[in-house]
C-alpha atoms as a PDB file:
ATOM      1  CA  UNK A   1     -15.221 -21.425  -6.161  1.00  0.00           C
ATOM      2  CA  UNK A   2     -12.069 -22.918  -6.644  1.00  0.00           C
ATOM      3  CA  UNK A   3     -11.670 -21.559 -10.375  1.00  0.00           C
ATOM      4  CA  UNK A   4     -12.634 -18.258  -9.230  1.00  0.00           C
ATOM      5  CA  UNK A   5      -9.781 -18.475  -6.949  1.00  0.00           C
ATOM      6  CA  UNK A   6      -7.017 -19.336  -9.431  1.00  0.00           C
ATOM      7  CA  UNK A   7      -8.147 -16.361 -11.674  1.00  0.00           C
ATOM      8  CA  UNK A   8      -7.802 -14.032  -8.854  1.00  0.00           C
ATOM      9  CA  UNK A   9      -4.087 -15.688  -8.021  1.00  0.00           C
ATOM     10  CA  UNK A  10      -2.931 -15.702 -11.759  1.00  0.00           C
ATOM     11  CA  UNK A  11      -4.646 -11.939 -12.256  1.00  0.00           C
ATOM     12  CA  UNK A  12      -2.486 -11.032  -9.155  1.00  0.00           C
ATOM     13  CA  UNK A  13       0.829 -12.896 -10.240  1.00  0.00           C
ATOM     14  CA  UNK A  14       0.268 -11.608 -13.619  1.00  0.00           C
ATOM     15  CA  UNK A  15      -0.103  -8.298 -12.401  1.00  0.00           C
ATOM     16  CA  UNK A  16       2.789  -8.407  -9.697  1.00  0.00           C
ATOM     17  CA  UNK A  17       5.281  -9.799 -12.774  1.00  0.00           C
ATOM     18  CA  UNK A  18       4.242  -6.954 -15.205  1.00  0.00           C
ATOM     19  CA  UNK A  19       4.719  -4.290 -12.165  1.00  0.00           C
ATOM     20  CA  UNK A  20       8.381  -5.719 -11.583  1.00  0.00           C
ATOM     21  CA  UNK A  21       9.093  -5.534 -14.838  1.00  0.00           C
ATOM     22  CA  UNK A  22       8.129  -2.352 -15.323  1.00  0.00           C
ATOM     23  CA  UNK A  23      10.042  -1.413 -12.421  1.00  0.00           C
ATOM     24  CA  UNK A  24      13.276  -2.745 -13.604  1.00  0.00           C
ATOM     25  CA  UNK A  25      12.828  -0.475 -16.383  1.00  0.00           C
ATOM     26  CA  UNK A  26      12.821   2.115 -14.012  1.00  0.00           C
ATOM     27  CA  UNK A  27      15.658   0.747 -12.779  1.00  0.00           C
ATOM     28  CA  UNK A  28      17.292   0.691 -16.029  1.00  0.00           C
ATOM     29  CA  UNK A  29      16.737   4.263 -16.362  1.00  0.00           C
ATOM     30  CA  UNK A  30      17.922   5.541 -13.136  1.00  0.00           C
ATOM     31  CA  UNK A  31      15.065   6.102 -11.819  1.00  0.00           C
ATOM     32  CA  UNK A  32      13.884   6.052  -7.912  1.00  0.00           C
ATOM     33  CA  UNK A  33      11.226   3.420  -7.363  1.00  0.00           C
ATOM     34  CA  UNK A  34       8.168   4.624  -7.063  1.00  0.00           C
ATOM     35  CA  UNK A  35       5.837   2.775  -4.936  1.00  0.00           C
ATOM     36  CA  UNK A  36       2.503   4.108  -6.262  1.00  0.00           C
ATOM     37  CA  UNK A  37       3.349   3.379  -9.350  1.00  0.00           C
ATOM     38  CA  UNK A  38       4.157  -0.037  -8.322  1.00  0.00           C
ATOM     39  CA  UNK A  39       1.117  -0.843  -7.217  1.00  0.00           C
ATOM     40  CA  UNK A  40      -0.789   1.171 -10.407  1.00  0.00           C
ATOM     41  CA  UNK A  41       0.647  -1.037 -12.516  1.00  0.00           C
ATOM     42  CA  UNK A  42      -0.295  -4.177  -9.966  1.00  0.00           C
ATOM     43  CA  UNK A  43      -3.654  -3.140  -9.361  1.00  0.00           C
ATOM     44  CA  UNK A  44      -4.673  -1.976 -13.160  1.00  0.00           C
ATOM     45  CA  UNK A  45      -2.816  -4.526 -14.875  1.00  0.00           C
ATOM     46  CA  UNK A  46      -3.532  -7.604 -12.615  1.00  0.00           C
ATOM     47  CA  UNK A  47      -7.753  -6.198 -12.687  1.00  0.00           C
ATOM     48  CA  UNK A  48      -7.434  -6.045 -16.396  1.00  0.00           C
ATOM     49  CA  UNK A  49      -6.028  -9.421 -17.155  1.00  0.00           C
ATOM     50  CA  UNK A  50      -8.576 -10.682 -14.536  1.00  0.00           C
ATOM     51  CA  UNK A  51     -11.868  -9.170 -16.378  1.00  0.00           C
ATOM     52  CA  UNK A  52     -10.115 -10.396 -19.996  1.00  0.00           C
ATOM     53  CA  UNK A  53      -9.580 -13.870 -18.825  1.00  0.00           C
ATOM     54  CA  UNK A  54     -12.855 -14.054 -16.985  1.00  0.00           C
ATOM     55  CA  UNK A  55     -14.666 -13.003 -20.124  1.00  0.00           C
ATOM     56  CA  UNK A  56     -12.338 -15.342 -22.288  1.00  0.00           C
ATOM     57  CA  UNK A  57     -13.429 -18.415 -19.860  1.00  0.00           C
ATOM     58  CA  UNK A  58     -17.432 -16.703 -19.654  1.00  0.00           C
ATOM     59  CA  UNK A  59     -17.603 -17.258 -23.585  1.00  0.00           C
ATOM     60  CA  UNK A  60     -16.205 -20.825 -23.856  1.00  0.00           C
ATOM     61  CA  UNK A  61     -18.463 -21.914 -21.513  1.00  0.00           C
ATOM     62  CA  UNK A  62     -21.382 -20.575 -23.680  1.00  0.00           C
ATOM     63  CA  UNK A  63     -20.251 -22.520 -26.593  1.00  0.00           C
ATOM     64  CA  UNK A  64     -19.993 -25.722 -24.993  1.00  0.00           C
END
């Protein structure tokens, strides 16, 4: 339970620090902020590092 946990908190971070990012380059480029974009890039990029590292820790469990 508890390392299910942390990959849903480090999938979120992960995803919250690429969003920022991305809106800074928004930013950059004079561009409003753009909420729902915001949270696209949260939501798509915090699920996708979540599945990649859950499949990542799924396979090295295998081979032990």
């Amino acid at each position: 339970m508890n390392n299910k946990r942390q990959l849903i908190i480090r999938s979120l971070t992960g995803g919250v620090v690429y969003a920022s990012l991305m809106a800074g380059w928004d930013y950059h480029n004079n561009l409003p902020f753009n909420l729902w974009k915001f949270l696209f890039y949260l939501l798509f990029f915090g699920a996708s590092l979540g599945f990649f590292e859950y499949r990542q820790s799924k396979r090295k469990t295998q081979d032990q």
